[in-house]
PDB file of N, CA and C in Angstrom:
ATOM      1  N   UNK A   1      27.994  49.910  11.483  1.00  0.00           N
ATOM      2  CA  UNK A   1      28.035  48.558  10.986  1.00  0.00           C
ATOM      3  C   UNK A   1      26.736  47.811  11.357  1.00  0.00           C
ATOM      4  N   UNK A   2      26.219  48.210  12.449  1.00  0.00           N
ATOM      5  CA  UNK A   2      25.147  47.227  12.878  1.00  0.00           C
ATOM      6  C   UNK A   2      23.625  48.107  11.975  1.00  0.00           C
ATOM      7  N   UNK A   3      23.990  48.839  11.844  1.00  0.00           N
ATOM      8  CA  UNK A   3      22.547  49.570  11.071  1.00  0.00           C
ATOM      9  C   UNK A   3      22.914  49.071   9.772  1.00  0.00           C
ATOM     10  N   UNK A   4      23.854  48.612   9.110  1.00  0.00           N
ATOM     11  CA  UNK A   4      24.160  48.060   7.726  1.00  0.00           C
ATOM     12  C   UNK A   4      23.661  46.632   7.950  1.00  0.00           C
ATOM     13  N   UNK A   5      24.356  45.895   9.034  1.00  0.00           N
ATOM     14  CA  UNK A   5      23.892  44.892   8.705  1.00  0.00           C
ATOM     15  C   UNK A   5      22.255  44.017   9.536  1.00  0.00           C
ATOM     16  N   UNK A   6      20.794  45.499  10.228  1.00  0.00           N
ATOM     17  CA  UNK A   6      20.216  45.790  10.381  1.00  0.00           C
ATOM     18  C   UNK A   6      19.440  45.882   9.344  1.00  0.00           C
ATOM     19  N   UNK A   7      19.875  47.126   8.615  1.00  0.00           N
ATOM     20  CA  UNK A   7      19.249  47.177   6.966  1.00  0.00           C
ATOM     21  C   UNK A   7      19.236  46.616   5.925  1.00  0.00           C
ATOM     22  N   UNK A   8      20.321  45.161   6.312  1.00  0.00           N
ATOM     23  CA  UNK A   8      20.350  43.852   5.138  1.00  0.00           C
ATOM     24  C   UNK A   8      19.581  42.984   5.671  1.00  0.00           C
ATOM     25  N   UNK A   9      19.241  42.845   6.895  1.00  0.00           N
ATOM     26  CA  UNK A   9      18.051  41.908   6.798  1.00  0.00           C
ATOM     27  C   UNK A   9      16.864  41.964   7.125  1.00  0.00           C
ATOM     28  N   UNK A  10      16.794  43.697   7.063  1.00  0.00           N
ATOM     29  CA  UNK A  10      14.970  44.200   7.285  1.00  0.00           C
ATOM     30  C   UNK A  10      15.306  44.045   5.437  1.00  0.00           C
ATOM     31  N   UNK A  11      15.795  43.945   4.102  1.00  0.00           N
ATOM     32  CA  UNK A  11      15.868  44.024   2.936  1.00  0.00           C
ATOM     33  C   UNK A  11      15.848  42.426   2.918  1.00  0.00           C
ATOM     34  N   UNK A  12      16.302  42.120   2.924  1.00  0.00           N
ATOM     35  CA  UNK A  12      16.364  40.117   2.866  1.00  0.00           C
ATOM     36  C   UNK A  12      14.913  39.669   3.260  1.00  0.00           C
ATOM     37  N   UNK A  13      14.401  40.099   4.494  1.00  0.00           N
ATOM     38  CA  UNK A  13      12.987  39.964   5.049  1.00  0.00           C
ATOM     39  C   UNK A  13      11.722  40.646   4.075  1.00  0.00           C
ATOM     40  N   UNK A  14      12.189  41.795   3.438  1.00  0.00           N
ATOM     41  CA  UNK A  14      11.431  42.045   2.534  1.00  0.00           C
ATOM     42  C   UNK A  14      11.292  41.194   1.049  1.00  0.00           C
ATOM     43  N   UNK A  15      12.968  41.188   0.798  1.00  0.00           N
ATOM     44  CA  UNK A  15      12.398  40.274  -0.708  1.00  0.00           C
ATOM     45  C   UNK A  15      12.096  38.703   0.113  1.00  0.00           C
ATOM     46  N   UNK A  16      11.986  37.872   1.199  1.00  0.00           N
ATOM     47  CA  UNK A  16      11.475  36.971   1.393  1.00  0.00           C
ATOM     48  C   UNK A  16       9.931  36.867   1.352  1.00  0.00           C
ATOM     49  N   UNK A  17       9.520  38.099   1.800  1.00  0.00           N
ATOM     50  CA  UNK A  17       8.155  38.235   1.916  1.00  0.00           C
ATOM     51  C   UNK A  17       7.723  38.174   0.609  1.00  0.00           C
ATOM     52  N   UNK A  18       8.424  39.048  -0.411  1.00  0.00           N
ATOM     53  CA  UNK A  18       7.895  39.263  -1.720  1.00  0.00           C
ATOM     54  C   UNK A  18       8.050  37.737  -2.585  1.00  0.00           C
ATOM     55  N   UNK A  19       8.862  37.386  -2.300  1.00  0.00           N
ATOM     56  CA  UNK A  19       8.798  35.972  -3.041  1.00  0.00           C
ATOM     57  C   UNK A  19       7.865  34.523  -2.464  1.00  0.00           C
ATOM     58  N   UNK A  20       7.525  34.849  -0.947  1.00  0.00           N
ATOM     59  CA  UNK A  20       6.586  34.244  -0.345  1.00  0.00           C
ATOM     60  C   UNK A  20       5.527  34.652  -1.601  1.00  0.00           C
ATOM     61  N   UNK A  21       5.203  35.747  -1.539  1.00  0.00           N
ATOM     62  CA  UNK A  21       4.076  36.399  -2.007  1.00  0.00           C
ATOM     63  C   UNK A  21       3.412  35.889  -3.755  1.00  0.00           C
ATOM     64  N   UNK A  22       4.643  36.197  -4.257  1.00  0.00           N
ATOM     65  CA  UNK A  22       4.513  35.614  -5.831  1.00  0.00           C
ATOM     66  C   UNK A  22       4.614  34.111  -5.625  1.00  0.00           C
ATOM     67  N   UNK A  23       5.075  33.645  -4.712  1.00  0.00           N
ATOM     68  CA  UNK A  23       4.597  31.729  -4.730  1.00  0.00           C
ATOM     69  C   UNK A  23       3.100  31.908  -4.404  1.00  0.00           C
ATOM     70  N   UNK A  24       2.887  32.363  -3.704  1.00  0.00           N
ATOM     71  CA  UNK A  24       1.374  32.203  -3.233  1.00  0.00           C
ATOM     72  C   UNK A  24       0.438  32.433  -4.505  1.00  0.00           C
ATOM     73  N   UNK A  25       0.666  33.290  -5.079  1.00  0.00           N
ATOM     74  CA  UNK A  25       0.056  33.883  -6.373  1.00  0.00           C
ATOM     75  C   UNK A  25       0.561  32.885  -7.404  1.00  0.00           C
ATOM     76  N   UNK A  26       1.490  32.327  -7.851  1.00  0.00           N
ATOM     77  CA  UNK A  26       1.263  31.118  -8.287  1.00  0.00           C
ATOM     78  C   UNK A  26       1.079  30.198  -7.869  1.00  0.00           C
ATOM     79  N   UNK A  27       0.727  29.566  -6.557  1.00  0.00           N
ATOM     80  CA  UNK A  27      -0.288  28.796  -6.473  1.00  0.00           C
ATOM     81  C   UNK A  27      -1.708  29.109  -6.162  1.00  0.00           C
ATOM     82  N   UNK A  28      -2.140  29.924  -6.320  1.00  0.00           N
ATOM     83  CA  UNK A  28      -3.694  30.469  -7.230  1.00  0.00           C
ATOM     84  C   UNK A  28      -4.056  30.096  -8.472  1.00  0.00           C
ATOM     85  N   UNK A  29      -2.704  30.342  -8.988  1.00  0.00           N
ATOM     86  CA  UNK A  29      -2.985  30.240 -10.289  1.00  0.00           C
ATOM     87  C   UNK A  29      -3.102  28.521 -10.702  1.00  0.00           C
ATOM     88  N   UNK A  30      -1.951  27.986 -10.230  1.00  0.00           N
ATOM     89  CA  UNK A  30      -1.808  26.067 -10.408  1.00  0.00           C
ATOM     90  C   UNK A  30      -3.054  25.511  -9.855  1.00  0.00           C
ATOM     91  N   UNK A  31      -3.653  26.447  -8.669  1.00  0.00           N
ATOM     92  CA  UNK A  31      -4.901  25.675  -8.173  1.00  0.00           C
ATOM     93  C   UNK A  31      -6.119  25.960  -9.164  1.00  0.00           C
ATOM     94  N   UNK A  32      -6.030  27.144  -9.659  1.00  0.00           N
ATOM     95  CA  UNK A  32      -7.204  27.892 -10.368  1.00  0.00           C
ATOM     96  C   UNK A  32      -7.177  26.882 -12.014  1.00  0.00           C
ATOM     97  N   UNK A  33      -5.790  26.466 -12.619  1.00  0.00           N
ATOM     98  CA  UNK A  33      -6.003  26.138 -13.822  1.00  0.00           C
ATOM     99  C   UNK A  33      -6.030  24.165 -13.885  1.00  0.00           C
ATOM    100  N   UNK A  34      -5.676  23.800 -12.199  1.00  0.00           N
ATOM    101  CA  UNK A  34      -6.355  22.868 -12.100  1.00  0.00           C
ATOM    102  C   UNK A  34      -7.817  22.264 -12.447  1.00  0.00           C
ATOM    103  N   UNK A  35      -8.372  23.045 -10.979  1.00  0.00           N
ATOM    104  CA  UNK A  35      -9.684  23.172 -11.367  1.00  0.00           C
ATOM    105  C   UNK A  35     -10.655  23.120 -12.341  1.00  0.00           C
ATOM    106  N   UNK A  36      -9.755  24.185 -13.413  1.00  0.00           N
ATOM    107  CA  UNK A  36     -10.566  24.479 -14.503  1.00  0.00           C
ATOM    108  C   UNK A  36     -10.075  23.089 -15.511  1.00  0.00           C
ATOM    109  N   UNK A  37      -9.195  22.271 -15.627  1.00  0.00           N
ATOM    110  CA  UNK A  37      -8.972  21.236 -16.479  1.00  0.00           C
ATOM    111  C   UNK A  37      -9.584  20.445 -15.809  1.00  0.00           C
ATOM    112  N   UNK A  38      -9.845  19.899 -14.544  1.00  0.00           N
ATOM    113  CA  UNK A  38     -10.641  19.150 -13.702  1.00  0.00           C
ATOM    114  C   UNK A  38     -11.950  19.232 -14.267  1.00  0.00           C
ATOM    115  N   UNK A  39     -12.644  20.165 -14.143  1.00  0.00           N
ATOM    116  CA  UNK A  39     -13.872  20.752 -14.573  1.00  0.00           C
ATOM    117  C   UNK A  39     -14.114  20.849 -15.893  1.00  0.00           C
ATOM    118  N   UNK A  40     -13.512  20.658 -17.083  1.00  0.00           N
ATOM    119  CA  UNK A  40     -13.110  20.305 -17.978  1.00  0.00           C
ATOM    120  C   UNK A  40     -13.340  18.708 -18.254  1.00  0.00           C
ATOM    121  N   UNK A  41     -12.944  18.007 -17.438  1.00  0.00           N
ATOM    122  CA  UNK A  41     -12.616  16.811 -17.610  1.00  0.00           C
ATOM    123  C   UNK A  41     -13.631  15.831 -17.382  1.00  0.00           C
ATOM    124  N   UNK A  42     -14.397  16.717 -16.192  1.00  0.00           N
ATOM    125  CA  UNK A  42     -15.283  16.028 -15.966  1.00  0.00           C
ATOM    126  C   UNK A  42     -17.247  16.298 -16.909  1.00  0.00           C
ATOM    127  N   UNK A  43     -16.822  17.826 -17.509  1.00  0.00           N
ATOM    128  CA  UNK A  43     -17.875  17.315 -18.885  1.00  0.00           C
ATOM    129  C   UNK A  43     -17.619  16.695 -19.487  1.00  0.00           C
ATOM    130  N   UNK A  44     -16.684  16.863 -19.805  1.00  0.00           N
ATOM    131  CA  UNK A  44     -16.184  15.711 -21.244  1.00  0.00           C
ATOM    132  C   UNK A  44     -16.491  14.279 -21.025  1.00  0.00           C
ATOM    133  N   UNK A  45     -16.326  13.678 -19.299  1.00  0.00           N
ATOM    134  CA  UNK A  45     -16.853  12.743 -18.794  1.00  0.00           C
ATOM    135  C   UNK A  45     -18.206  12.515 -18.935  1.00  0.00           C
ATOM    136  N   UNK A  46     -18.928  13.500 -18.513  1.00  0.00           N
ATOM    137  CA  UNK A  46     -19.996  12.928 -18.866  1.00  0.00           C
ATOM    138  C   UNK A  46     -21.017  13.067 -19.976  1.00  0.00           C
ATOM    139  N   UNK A  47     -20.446  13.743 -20.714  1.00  0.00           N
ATOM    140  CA  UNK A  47     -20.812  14.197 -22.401  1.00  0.00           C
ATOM    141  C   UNK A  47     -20.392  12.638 -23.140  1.00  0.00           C
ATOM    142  N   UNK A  48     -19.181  12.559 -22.780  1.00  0.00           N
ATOM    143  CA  UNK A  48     -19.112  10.618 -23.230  1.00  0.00           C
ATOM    144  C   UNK A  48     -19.860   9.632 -22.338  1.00  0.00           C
ATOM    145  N   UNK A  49     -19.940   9.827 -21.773  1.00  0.00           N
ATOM    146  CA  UNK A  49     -21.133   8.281 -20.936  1.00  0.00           C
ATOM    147  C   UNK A  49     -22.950   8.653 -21.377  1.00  0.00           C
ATOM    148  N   UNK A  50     -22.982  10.103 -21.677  1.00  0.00           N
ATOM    149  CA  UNK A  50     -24.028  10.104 -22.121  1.00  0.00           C
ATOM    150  C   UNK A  50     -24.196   9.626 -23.079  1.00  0.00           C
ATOM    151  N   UNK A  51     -23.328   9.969 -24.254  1.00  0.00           N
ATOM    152  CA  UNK A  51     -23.173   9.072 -25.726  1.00  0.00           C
ATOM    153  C   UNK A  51     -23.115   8.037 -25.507  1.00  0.00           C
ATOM    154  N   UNK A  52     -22.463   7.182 -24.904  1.00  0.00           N
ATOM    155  CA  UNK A  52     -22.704   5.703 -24.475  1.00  0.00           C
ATOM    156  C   UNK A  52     -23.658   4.968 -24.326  1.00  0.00           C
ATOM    157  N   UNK A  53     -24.318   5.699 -23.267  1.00  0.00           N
ATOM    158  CA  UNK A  53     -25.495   5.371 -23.011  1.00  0.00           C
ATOM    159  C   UNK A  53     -26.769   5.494 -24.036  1.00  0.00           C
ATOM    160  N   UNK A  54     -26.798   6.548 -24.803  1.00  0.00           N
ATOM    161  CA  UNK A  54     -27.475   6.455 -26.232  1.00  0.00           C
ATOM    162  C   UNK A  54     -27.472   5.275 -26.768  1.00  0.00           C
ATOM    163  N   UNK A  55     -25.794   5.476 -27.224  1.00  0.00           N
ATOM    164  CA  UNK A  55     -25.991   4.129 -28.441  1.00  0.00           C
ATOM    165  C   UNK A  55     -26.044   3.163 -27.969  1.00  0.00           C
ATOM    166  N   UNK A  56     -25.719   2.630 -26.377  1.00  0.00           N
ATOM    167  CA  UNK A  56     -26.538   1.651 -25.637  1.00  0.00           C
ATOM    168  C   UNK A  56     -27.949   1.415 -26.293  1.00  0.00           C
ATOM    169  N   UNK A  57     -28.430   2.581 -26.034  1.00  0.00           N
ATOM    170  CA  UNK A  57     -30.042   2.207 -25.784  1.00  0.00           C
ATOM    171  C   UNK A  57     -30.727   2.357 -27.206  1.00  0.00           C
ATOM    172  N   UNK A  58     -29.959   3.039 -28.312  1.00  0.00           N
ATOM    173  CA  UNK A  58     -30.340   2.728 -29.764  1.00  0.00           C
ATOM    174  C   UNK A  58     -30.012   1.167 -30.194  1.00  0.00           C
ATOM    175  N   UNK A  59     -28.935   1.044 -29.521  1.00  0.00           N
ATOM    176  CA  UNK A  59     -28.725  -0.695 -30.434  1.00  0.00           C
ATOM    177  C   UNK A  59     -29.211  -1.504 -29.519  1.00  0.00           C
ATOM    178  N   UNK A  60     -30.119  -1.448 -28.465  1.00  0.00           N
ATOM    179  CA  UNK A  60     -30.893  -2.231 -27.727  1.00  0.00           C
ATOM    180  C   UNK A  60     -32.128  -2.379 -28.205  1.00  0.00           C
ATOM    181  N   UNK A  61     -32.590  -0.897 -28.566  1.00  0.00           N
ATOM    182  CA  UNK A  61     -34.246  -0.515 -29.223  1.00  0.00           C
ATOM    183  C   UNK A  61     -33.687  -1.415 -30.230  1.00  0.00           C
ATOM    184  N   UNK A  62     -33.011  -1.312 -31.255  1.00  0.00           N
ATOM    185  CA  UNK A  62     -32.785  -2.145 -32.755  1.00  0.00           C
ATOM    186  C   UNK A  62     -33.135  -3.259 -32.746  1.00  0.00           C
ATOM    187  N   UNK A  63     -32.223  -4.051 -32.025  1.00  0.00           N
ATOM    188  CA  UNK A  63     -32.242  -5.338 -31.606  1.00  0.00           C
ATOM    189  C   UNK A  63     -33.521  -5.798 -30.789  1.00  0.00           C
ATOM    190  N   UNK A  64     -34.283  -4.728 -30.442  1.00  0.00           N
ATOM    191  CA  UNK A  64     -35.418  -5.515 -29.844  1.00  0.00           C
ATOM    192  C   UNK A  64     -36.512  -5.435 -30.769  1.00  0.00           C
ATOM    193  N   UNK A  65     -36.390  -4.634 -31.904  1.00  0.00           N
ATOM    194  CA  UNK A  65     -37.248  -4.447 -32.776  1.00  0.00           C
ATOM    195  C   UNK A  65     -37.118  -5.302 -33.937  1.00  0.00           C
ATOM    196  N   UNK A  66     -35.893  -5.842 -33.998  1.00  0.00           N
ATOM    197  CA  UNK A  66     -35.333  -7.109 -35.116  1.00  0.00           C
ATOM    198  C   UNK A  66     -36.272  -8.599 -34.795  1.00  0.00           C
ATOM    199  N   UNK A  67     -35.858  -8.701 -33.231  1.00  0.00           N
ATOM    200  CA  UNK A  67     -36.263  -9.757 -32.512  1.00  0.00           C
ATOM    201  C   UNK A  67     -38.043  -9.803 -32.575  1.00  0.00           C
ATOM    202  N   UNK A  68     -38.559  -8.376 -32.682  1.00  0.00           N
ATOM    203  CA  UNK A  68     -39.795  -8.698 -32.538  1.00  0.00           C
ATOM    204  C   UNK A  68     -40.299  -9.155 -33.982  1.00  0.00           C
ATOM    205  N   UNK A  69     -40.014  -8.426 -35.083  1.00  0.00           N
ATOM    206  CA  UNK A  69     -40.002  -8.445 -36.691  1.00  0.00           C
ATOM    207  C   UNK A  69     -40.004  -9.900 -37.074  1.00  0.00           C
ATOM    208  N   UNK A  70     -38.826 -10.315 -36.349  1.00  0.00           N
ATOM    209  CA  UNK A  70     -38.437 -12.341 -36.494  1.00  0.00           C
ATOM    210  C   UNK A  70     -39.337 -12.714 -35.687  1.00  0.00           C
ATOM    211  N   UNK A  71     -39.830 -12.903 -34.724  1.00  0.00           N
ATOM    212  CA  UNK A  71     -41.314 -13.068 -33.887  1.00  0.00           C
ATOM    213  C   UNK A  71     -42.611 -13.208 -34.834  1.00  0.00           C
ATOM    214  N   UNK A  72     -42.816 -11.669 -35.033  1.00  0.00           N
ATOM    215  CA  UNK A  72     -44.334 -11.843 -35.779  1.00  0.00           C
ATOM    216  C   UNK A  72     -43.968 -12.568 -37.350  1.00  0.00           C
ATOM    217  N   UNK A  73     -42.619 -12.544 -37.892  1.00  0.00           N
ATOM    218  CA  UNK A  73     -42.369 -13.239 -38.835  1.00  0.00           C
ATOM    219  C   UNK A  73     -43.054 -14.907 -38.819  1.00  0.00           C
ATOM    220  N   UNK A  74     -41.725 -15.605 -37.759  1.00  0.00           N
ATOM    221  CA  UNK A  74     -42.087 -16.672 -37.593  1.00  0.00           C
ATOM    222  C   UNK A  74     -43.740 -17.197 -37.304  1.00  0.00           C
ATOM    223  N   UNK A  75     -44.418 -16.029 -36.467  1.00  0.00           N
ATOM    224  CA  UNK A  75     -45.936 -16.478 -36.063  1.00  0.00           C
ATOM    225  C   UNK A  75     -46.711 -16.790 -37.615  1.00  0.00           C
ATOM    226  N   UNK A  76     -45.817 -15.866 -38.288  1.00  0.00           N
ATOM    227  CA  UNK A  76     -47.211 -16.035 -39.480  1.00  0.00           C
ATOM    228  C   UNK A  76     -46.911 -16.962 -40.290  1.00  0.00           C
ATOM    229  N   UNK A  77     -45.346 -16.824 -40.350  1.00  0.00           N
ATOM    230  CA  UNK A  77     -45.085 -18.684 -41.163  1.00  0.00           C
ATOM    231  C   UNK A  77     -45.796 -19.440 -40.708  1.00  0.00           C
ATOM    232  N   UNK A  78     -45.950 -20.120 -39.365  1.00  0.00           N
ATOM    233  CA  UNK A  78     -46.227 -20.773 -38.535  1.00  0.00           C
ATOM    234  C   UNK A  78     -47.593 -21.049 -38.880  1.00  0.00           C
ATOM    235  N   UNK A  79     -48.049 -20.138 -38.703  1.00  0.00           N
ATOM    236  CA  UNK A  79     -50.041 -19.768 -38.841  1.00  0.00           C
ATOM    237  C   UNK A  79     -50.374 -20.095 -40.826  1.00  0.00           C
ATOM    238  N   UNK A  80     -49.337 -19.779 -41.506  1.00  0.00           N
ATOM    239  CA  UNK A  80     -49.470 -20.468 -42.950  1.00  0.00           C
ATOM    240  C   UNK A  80     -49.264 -21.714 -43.387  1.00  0.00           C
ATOM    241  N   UNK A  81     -48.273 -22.111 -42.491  1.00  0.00           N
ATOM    242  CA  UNK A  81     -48.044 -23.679 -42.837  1.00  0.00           C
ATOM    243  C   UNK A  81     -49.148 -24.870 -42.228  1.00  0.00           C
ATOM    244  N   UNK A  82     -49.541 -24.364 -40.743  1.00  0.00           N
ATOM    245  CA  UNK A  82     -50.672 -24.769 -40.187  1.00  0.00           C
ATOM    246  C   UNK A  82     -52.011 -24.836 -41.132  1.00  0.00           C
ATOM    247  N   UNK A  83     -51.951 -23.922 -41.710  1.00  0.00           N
ATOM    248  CA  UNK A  83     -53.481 -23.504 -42.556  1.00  0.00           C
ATOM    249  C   UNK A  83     -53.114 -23.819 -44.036  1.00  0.00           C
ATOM    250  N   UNK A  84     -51.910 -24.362 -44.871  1.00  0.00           N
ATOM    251  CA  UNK A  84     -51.746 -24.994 -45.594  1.00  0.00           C
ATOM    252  C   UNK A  84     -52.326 -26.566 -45.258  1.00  0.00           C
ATOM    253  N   UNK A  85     -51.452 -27.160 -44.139  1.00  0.00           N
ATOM    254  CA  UNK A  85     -51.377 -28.423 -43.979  1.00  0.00           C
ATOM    255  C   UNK A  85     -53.147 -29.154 -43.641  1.00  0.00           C
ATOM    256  N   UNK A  86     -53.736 -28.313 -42.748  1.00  0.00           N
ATOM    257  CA  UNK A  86     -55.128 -28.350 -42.643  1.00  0.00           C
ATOM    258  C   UNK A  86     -56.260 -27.660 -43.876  1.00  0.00           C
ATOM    259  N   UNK A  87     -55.413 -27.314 -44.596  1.00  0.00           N
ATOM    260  CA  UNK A  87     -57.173 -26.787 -45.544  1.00  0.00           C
ATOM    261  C   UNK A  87     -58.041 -28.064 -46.382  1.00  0.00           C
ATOM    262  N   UNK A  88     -57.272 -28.996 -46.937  1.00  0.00           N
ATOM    263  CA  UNK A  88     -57.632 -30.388 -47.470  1.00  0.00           C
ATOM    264  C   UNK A  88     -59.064 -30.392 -46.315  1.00  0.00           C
ATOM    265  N   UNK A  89     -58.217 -31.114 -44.653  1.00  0.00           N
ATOM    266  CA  UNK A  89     -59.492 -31.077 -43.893  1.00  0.00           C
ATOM    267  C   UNK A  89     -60.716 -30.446 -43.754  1.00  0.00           C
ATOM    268  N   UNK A  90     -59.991 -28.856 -43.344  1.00  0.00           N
ATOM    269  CA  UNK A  90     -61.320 -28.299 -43.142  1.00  0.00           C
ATOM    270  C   UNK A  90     -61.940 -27.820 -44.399  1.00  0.00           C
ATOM    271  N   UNK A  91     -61.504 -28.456 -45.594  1.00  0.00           N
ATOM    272  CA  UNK A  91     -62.780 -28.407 -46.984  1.00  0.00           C
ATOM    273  C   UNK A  91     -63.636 -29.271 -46.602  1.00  0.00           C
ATOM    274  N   UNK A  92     -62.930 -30.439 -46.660  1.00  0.00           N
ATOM    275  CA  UNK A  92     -63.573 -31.286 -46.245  1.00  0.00           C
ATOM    276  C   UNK A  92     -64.849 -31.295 -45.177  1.00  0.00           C
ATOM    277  N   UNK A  93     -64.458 -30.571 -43.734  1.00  0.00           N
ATOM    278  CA  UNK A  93     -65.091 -30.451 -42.924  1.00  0.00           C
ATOM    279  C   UNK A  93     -66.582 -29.381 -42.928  1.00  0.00           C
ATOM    280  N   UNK A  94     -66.219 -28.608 -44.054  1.00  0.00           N
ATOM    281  CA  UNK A  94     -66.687 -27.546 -44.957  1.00  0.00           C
ATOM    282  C   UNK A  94     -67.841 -27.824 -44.997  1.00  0.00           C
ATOM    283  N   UNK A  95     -67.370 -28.943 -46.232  1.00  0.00           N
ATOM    284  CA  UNK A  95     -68.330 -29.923 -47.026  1.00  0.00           C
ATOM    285  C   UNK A  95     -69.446 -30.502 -46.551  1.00  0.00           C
ATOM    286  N   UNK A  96     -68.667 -31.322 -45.655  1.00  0.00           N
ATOM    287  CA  UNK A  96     -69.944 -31.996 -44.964  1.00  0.00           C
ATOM    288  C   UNK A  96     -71.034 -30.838 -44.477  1.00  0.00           C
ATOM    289  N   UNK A  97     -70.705 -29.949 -43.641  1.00  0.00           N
ATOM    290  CA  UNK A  97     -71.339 -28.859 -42.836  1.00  0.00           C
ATOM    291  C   UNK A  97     -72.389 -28.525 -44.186  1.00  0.00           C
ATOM    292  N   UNK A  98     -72.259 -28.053 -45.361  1.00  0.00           N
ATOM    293  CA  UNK A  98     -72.642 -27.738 -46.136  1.00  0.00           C
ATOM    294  C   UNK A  98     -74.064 -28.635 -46.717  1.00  0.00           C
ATOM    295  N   UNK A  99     -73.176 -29.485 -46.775  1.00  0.00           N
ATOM    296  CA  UNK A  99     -74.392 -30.741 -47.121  1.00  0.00           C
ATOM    297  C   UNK A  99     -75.298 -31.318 -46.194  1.00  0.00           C
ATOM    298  N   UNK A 100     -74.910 -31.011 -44.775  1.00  0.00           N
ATOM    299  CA  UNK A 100     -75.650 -31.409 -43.762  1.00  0.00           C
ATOM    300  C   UNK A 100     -76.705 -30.377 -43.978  1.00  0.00           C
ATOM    301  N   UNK A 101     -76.510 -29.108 -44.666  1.00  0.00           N
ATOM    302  CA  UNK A 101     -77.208 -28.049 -43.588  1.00  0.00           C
ATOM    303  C   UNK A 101     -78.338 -28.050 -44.963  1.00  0.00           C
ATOM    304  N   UNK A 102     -77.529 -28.444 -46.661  1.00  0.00           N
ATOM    305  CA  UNK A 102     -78.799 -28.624 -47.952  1.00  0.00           C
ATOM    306  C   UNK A 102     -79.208 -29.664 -48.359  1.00  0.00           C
ATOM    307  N   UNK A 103     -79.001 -30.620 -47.590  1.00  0.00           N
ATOM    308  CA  UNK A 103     -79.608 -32.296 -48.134  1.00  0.00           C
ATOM    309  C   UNK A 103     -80.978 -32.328 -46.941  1.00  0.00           C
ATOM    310  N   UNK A 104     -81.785 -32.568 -47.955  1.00  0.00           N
ATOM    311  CA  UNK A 104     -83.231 -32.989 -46.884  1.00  0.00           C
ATOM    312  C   UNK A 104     -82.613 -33.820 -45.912  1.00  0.00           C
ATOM    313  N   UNK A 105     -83.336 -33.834 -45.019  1.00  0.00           N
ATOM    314  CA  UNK A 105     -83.766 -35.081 -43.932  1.00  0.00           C
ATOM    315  C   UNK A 105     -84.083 -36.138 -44.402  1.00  0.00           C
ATOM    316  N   UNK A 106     -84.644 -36.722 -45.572  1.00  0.00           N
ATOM    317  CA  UNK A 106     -84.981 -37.843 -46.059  1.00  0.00           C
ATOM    318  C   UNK A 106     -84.362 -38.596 -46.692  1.00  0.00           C
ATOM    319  N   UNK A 107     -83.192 -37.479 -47.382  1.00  0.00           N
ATOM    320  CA  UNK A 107     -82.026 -38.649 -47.998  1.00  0.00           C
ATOM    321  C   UNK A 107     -80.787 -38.815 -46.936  1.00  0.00           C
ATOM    322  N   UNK A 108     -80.630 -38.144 -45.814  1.00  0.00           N
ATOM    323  CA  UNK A 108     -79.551 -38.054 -45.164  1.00  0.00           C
ATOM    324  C   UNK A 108     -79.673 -39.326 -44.736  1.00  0.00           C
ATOM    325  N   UNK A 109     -78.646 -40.303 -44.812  1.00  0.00           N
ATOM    326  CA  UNK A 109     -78.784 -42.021 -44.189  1.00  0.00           C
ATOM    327  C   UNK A 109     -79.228 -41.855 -42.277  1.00  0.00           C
TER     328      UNK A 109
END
């Protein structure tokens, strides 16, 4: 009787071990396919912040290239309306220069 119930729990001790064993081996595996979705997760992380950061910096370039476009825009309005509003004068100012520089000395008052 005692070698029977000897040999039921050197057998009990064995399938404990064996089922120790296959837990362990699945958690290899739960740790291993962690990992790998982890690792996973984290290209994908930064495969999107890189894109981000692109079209960050494309619709920044845009916008700074709009802003400059409206810049040299406005300068040259600016520089046409100036040189509209003054050309009367400097014909004028022209003029005189002109006539100063081909009227003798003798008729100039």
């Amino acid at each position: 009787m005692q070698k029977i119930v000897l040999d039921e729990i050197i057998k009990a001790e064995k399938e404990s071990e064996k089922i120790v064993q296959q837990a362990r081996e699945k958690a290899v595996e739960i740790i291993s396919n962690a990992e790998s979705a982890y690792n996973q997760a984290i290209v994908l992380a930064k495969e999107e912040s890189q894109k981000k950061i692109q079209d960050s910096v494309a619709t920044a370039k845009q916008q700074a290239e709009s802003d400059l476009a409206k810049a040299i825009k406005d300068a040259e309005d600016e520089n046409s309306a100036f040189l509209e509003k003054s050309y009367e004068q400097a014909d004028k100012v022209a003029g005189a220069i002109v006539e100063m520089l081909v009227k003798p000395e003798y008729e100039k008052e």
